[in-house]
Protein backbone atom coordinates (compact mmCIF):
# COMPACT_ATOMS: atom_id res chain seq x y z
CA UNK A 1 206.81 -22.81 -5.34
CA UNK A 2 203.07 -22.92 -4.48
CA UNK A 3 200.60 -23.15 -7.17
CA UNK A 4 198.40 -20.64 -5.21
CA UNK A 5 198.44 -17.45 -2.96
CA UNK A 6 197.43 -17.45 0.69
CA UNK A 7 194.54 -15.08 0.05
CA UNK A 8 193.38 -17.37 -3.29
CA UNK A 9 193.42 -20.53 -0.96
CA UNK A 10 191.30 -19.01 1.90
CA UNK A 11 189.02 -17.65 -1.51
CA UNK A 12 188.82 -21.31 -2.63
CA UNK A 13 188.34 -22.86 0.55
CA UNK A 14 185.36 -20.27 1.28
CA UNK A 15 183.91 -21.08 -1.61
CA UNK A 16 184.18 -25.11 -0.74
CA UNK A 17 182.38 -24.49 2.66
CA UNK A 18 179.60 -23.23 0.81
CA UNK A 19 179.24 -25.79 -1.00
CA UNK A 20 179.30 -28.43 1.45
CA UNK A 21 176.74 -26.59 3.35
CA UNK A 22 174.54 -26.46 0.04
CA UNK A 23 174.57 -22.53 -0.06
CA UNK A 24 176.54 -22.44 -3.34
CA UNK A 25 174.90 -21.21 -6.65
CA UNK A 26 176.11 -21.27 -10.29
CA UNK A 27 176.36 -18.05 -12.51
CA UNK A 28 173.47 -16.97 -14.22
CA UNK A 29 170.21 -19.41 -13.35
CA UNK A 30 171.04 -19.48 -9.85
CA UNK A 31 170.91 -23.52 -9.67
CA UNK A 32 172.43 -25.06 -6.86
CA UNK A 33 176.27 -26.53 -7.46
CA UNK A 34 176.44 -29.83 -6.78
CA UNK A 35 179.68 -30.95 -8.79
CA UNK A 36 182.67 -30.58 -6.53
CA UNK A 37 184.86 -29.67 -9.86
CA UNK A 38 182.70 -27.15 -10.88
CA UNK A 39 182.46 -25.55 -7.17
CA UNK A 40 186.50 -25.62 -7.13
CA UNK A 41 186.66 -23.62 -10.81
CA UNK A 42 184.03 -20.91 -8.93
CA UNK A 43 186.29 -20.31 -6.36
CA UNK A 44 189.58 -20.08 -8.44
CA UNK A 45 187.27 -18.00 -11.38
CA UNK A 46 186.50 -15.40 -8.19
CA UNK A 47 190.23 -15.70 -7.01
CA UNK A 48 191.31 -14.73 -9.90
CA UNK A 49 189.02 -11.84 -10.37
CA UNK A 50 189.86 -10.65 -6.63
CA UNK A 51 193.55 -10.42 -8.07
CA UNK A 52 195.27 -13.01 -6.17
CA UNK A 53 197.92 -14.92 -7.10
CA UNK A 54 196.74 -17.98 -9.43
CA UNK A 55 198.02 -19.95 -12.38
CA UNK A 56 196.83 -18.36 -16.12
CA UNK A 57 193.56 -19.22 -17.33
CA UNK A 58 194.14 -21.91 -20.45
């Protein structure tokens, strides 16, 4: 059983891209992401809010 949807994975792997090309920015201040956990939790935090299929928040 996969721990993730097709649509959450292309979400999260988006997300990724933009942060390896620096583009990616945090919540509120706007700073630049530069922790690869943090820019994984973005893309499964906007996954989740898209609606696609991911595990429950903890």
């Amino acid at each position: 059983m996969n721990k993730y949807g097709p649509k959450a994975q292309a979400k999260i792997h988006h997300v990724m891209e933009e942060f390896e090309q620096g583009k990616l920015k945090s919540g509120r201040d706007g700073k630049k992401v530069t922790d690869r956990d943090q820019a994984i939790a973005i893309g499964i935090s906007e996954a989740r809010k898209a609606g696609y299929k991911t595990p429950k928040h903890r």
